[in-house]
PDB file of N, CA and C in Angstrom:
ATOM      1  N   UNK A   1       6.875 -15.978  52.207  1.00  0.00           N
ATOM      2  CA  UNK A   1       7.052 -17.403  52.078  1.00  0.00           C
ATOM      3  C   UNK A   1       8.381 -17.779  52.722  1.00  0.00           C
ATOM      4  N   UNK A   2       8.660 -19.044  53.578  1.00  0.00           N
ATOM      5  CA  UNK A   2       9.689 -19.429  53.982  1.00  0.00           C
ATOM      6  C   UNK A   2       9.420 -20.830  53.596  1.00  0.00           C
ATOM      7  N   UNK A   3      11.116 -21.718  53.886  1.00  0.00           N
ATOM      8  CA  UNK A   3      11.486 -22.749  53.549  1.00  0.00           C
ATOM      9  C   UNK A   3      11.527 -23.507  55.157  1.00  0.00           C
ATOM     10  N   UNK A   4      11.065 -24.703  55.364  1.00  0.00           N
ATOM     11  CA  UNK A   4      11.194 -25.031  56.667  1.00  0.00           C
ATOM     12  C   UNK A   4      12.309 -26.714  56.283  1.00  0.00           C
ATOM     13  N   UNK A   5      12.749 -27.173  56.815  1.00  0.00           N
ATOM     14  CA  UNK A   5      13.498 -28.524  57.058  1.00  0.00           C
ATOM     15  C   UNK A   5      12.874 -29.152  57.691  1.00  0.00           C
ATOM     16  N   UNK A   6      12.130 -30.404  57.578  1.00  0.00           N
ATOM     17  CA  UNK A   6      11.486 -31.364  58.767  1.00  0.00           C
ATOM     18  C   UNK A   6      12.225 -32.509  58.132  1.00  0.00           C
ATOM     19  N   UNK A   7      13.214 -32.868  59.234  1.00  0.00           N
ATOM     20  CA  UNK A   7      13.994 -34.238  58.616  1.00  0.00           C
ATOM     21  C   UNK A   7      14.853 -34.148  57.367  1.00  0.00           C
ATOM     22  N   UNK A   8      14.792 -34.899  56.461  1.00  0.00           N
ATOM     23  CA  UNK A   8      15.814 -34.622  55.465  1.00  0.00           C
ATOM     24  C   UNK A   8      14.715 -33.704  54.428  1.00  0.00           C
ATOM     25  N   UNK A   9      13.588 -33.863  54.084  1.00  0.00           N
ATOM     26  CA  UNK A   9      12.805 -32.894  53.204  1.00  0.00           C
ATOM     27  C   UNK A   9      12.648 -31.447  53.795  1.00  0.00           C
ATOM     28  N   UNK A  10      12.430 -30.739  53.220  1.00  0.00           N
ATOM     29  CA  UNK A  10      12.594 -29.209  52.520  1.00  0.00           C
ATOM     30  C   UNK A  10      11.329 -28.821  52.118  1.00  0.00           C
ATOM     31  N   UNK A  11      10.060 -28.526  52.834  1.00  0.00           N
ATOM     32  CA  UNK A  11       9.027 -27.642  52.536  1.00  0.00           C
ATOM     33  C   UNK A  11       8.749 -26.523  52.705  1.00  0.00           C
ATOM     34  N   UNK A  12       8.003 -25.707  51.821  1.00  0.00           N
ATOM     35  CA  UNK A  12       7.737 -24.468  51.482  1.00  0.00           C
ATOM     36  C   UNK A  12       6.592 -24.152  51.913  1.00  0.00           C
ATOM     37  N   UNK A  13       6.234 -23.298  53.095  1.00  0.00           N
ATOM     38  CA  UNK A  13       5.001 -22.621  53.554  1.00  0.00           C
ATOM     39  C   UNK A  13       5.025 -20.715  53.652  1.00  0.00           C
ATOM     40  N   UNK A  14       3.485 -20.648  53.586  1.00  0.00           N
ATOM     41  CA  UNK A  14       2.817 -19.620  53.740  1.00  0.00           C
ATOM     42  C   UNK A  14       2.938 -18.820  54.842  1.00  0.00           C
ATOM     43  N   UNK A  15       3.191 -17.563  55.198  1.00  0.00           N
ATOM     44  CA  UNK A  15       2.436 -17.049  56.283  1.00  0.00           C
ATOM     45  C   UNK A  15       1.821 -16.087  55.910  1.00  0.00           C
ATOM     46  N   UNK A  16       0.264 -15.903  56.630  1.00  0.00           N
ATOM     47  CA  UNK A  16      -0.081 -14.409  56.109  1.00  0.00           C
ATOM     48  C   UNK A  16      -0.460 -13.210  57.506  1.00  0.00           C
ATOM     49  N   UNK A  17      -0.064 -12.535  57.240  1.00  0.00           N
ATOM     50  CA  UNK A  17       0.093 -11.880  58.609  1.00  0.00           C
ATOM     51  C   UNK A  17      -1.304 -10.664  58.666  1.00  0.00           C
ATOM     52  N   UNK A  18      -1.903 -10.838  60.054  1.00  0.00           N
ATOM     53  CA  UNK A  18      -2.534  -9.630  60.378  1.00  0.00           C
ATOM     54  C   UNK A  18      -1.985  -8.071  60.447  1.00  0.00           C
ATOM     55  N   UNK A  19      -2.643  -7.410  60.607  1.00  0.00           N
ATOM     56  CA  UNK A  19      -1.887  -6.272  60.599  1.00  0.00           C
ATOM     57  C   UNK A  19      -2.718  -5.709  61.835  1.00  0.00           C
ATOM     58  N   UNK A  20      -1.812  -4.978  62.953  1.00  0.00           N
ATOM     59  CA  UNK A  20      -2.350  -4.657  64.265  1.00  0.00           C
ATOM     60  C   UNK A  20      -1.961  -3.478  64.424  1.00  0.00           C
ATOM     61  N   UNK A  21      -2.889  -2.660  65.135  1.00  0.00           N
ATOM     62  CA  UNK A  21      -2.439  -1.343  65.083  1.00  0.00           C
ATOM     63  C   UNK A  21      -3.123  -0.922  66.557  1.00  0.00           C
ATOM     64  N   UNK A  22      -2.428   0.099  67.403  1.00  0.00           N
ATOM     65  CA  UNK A  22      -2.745   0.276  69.492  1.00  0.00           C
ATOM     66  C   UNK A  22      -3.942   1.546  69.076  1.00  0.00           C
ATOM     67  N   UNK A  23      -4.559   2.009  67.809  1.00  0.00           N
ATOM     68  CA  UNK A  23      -5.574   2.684  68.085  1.00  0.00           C
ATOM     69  C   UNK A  23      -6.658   2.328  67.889  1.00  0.00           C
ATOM     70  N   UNK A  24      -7.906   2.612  68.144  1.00  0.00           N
ATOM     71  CA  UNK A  24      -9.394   2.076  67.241  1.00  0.00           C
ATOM     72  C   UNK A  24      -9.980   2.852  66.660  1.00  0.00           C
ATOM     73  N   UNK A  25      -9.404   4.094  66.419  1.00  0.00           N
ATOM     74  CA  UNK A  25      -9.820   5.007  65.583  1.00  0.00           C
ATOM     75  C   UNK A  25      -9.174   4.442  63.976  1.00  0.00           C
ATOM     76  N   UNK A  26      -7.730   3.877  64.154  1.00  0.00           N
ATOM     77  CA  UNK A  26      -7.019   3.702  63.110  1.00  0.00           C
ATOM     78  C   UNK A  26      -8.014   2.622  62.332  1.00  0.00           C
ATOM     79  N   UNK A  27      -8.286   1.814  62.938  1.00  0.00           N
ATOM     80  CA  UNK A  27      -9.173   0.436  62.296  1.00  0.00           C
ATOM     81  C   UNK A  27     -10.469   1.232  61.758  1.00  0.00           C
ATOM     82  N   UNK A  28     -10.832   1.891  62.337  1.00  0.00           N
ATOM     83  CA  UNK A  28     -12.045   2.075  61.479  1.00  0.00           C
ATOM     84  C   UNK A  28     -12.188   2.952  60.799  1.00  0.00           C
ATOM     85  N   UNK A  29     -11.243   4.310  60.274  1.00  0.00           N
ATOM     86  CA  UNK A  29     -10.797   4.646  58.931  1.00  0.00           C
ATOM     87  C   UNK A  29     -10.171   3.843  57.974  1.00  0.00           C
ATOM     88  N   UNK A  30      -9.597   3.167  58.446  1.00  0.00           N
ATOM     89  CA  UNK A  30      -8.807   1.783  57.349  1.00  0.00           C
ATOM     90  C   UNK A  30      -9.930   0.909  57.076  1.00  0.00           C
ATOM     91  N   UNK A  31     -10.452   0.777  57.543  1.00  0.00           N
ATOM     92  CA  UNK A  31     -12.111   0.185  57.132  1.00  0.00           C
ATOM     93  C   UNK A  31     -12.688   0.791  56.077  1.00  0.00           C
ATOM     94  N   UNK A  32     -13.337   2.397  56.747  1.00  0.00           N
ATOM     95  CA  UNK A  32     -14.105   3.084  55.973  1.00  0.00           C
ATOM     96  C   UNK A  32     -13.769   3.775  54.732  1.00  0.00           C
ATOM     97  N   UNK A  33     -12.183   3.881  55.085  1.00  0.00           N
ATOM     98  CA  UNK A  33     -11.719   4.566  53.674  1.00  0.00           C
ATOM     99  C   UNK A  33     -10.742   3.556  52.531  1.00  0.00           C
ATOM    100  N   UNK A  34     -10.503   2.666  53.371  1.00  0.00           N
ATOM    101  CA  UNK A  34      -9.582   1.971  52.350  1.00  0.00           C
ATOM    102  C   UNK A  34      -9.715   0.275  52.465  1.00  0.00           C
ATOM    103  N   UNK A  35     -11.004   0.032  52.438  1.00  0.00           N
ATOM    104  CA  UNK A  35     -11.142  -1.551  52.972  1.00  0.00           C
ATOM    105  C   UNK A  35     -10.165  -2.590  53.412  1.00  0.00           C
ATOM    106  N   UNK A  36      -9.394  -1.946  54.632  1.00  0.00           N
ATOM    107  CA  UNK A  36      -8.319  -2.606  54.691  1.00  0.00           C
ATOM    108  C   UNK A  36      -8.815  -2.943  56.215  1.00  0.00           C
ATOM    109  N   UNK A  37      -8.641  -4.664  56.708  1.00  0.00           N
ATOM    110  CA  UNK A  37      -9.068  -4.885  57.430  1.00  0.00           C
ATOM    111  C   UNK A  37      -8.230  -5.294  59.250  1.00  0.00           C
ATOM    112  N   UNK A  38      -7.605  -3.755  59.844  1.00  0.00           N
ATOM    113  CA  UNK A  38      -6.785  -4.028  60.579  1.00  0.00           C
ATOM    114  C   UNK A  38      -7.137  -4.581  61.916  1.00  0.00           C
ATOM    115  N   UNK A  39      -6.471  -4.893  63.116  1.00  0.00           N
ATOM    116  CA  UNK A  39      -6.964  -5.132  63.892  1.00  0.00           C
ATOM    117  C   UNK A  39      -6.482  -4.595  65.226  1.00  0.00           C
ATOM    118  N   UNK A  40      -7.353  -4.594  66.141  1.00  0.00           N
ATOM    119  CA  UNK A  40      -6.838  -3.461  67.373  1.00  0.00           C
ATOM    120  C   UNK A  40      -7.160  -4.443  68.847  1.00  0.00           C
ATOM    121  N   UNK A  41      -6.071  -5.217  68.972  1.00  0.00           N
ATOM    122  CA  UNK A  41      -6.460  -6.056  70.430  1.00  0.00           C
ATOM    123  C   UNK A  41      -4.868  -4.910  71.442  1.00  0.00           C
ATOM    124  N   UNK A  42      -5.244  -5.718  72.628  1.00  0.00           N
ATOM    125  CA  UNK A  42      -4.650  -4.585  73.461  1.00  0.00           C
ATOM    126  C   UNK A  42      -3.213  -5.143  73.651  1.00  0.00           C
ATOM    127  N   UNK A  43      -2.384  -3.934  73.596  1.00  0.00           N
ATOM    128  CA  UNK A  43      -1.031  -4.243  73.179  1.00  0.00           C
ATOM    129  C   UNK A  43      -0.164  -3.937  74.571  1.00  0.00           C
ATOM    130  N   UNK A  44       1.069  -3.881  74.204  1.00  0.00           N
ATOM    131  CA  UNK A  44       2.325  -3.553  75.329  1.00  0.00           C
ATOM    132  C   UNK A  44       3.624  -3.410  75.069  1.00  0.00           C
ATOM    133  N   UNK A  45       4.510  -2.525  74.946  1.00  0.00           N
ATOM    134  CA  UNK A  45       5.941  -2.533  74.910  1.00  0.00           C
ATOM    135  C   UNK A  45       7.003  -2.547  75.935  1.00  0.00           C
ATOM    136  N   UNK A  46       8.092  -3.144  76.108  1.00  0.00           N
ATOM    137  CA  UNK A  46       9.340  -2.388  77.135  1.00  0.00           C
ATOM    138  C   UNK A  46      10.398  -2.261  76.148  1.00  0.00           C
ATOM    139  N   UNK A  47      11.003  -1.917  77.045  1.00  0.00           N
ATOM    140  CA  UNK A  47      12.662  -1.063  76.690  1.00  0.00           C
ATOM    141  C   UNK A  47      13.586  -1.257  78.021  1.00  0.00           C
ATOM    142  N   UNK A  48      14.390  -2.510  77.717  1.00  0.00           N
ATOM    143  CA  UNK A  48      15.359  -1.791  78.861  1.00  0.00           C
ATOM    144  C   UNK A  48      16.403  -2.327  78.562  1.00  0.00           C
ATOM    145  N   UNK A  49      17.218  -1.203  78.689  1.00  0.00           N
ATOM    146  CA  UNK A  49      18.944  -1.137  78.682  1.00  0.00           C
ATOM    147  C   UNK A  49      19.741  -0.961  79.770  1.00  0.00           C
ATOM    148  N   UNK A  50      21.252  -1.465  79.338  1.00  0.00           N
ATOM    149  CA  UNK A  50      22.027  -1.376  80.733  1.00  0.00           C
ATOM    150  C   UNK A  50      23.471  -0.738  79.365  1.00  0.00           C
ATOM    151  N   UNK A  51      24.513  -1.415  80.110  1.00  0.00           N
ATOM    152  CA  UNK A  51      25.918  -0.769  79.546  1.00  0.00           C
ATOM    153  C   UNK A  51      26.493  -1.439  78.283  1.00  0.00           C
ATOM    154  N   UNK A  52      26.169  -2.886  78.485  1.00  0.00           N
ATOM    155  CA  UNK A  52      26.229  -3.945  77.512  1.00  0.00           C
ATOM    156  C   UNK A  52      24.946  -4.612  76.476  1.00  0.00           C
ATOM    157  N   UNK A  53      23.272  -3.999  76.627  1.00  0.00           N
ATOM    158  CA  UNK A  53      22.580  -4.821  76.001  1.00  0.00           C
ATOM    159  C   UNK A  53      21.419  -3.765  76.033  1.00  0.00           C
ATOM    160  N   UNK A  54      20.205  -3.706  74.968  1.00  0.00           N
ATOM    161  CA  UNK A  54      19.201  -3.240  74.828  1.00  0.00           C
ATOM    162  C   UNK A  54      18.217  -4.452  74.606  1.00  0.00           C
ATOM    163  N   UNK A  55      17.383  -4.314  75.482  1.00  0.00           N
ATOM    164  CA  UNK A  55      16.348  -5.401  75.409  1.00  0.00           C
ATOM    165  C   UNK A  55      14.685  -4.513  75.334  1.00  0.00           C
ATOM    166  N   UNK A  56      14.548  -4.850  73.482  1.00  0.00           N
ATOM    167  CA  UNK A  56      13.188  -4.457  73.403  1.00  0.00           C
ATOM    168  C   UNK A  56      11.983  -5.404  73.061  1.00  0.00           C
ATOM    169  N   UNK A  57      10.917  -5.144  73.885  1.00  0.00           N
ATOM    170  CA  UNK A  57       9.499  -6.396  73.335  1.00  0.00           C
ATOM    171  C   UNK A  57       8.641  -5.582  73.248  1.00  0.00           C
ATOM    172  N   UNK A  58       7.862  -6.077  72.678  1.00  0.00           N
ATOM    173  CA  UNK A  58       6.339  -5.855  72.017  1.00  0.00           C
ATOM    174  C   UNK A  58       5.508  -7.026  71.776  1.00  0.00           C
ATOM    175  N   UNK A  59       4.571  -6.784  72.429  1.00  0.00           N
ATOM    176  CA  UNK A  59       3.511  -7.836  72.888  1.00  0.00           C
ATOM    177  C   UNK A  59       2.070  -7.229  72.651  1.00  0.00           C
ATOM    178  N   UNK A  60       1.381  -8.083  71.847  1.00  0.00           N
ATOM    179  CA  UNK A  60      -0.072  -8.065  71.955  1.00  0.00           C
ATOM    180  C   UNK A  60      -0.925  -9.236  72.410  1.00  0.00           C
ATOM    181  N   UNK A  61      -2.114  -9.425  72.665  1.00  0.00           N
ATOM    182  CA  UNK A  61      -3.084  -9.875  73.567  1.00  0.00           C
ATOM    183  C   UNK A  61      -4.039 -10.580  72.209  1.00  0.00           C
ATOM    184  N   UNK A  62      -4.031 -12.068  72.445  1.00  0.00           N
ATOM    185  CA  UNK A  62      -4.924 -12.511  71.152  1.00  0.00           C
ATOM    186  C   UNK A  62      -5.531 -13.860  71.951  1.00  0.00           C
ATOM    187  N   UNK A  63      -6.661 -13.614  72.032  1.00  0.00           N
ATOM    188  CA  UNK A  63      -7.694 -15.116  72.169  1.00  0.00           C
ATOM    189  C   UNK A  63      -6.742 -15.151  73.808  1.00  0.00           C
ATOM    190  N   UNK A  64      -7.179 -14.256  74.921  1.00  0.00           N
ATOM    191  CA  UNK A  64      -6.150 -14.170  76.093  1.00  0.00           C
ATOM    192  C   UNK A  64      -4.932 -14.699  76.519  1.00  0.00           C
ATOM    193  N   UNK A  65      -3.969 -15.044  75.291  1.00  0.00           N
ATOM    194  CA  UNK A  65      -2.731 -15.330  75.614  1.00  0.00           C
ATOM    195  C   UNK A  65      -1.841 -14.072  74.815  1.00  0.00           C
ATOM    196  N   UNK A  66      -0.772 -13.656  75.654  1.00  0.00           N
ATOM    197  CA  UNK A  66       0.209 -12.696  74.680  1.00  0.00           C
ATOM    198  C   UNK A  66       0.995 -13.172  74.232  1.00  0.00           C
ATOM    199  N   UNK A  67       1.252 -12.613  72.997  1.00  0.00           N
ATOM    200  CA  UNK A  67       2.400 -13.102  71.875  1.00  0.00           C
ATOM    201  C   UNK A  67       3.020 -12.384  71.526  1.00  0.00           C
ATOM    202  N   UNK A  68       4.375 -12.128  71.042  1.00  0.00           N
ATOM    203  CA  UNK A  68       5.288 -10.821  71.068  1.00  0.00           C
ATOM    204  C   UNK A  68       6.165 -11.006  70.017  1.00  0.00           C
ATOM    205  N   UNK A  69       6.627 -10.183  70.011  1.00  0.00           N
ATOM    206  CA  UNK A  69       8.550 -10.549  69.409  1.00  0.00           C
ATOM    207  C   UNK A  69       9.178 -10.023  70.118  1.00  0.00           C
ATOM    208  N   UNK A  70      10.623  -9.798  70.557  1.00  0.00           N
ATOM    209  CA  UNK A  70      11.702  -9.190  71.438  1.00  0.00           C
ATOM    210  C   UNK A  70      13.068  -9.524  70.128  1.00  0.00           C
ATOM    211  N   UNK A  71      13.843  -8.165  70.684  1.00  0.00           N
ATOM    212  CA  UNK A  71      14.993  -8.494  69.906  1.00  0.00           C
ATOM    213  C   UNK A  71      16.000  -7.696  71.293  1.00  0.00           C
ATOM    214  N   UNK A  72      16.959  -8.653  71.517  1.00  0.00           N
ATOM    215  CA  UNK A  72      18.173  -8.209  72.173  1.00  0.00           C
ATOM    216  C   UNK A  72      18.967  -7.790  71.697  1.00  0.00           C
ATOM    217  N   UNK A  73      19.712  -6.912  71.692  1.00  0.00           N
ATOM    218  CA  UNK A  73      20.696  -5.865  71.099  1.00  0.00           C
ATOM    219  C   UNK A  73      22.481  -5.713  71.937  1.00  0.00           C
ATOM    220  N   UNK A  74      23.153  -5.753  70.830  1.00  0.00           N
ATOM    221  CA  UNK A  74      24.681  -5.532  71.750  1.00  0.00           C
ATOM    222  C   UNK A  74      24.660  -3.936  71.956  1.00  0.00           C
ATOM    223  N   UNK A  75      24.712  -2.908  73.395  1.00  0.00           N
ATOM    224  CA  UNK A  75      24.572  -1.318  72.990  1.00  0.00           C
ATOM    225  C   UNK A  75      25.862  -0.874  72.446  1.00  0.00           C
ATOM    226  N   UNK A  76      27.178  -1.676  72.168  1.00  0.00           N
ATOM    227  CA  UNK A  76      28.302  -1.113  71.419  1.00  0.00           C
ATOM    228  C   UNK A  76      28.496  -0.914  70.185  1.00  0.00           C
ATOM    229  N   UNK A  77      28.463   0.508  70.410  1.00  0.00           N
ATOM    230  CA  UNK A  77      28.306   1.204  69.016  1.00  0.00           C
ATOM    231  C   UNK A  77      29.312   0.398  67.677  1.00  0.00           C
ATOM    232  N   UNK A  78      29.215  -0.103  66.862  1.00  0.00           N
ATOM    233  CA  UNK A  78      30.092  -0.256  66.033  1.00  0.00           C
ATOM    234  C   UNK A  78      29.764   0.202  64.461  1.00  0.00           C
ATOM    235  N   UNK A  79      30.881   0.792  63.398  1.00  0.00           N
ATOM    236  CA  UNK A  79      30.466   1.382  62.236  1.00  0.00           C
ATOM    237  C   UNK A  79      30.478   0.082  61.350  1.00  0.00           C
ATOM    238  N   UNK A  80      29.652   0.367  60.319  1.00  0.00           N
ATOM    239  CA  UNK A  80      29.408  -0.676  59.093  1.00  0.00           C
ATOM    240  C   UNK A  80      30.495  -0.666  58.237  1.00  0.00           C
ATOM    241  N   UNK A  81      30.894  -1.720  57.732  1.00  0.00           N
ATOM    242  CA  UNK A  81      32.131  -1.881  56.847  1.00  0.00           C
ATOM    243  C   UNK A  81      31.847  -1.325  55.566  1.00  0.00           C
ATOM    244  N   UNK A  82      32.673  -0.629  54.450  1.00  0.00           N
ATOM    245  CA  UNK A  82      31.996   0.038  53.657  1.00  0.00           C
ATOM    246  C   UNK A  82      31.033  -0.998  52.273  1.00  0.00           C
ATOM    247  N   UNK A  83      30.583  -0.649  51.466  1.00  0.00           N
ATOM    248  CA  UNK A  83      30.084  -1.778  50.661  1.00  0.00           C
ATOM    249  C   UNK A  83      29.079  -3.027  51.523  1.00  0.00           C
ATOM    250  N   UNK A  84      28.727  -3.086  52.594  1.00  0.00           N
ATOM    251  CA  UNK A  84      27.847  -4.474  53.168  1.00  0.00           C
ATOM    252  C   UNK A  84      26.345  -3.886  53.196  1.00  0.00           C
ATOM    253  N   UNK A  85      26.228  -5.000  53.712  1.00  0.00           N
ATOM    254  CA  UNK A  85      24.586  -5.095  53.517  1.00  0.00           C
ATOM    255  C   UNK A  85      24.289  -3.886  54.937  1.00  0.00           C
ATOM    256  N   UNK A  86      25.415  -3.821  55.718  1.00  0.00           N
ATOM    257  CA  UNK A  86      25.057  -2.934  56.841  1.00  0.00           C
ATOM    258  C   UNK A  86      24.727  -1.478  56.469  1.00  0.00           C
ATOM    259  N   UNK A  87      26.093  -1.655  55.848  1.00  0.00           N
ATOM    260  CA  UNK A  87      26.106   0.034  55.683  1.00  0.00           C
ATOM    261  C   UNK A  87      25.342   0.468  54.220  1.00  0.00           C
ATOM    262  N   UNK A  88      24.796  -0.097  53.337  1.00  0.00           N
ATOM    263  CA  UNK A  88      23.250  -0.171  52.339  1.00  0.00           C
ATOM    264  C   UNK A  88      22.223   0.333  53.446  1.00  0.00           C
ATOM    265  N   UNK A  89      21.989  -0.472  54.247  1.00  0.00           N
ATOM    266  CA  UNK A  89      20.392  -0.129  55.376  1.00  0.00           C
ATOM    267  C   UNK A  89      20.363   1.148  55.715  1.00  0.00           C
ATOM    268  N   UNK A  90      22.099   1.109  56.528  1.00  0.00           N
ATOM    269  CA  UNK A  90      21.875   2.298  57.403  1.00  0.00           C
ATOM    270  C   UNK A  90      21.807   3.895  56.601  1.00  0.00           C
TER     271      UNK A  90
END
């Protein structure tokens, strides 16, 4: 659930997400053994880095348009401060 802002009001919506997976073997044991209903359209990743940035996407193929997420990355290493939410994850 997220909170969206349209104008000065504050509404609360849904998302419910598919779940996609790059095999078709996977979908149809998740079917047969665990009625779980995944889905397998045709996918794509990159990766590319330089000295200053990591740029990764992932893209799948739905109703013939692709839709993705990408996250850009700083590649300088830096350590987590002790006690933060960073250094909890890592």
């Amino acid at each position: 659930m997220f909170v969206l802002k349209k104008g000065i009001t504050w509404k609360s919506r849904v998302v419910f997400i598919n779940e996609i997976v790059p095999k078709r073997m996977i979908t149809y044991v998740a079917r047969l053994m665990y009625s779980e209903h995944y889905h397998y359209p045709l996918m794509r990743h990159t990766i590319q880095s330089n000295d200053k940035n990591i740029l990764i996407r992932y893209e799948w193929k739905l109703a013939n348009e692709w839709n993705g997420i990408h996250v850009n990355v700083d590649a300088t290493p830096c350590w987590a401060f002790p006690n933060s939410k960073s250094s909890f994850i890592t």
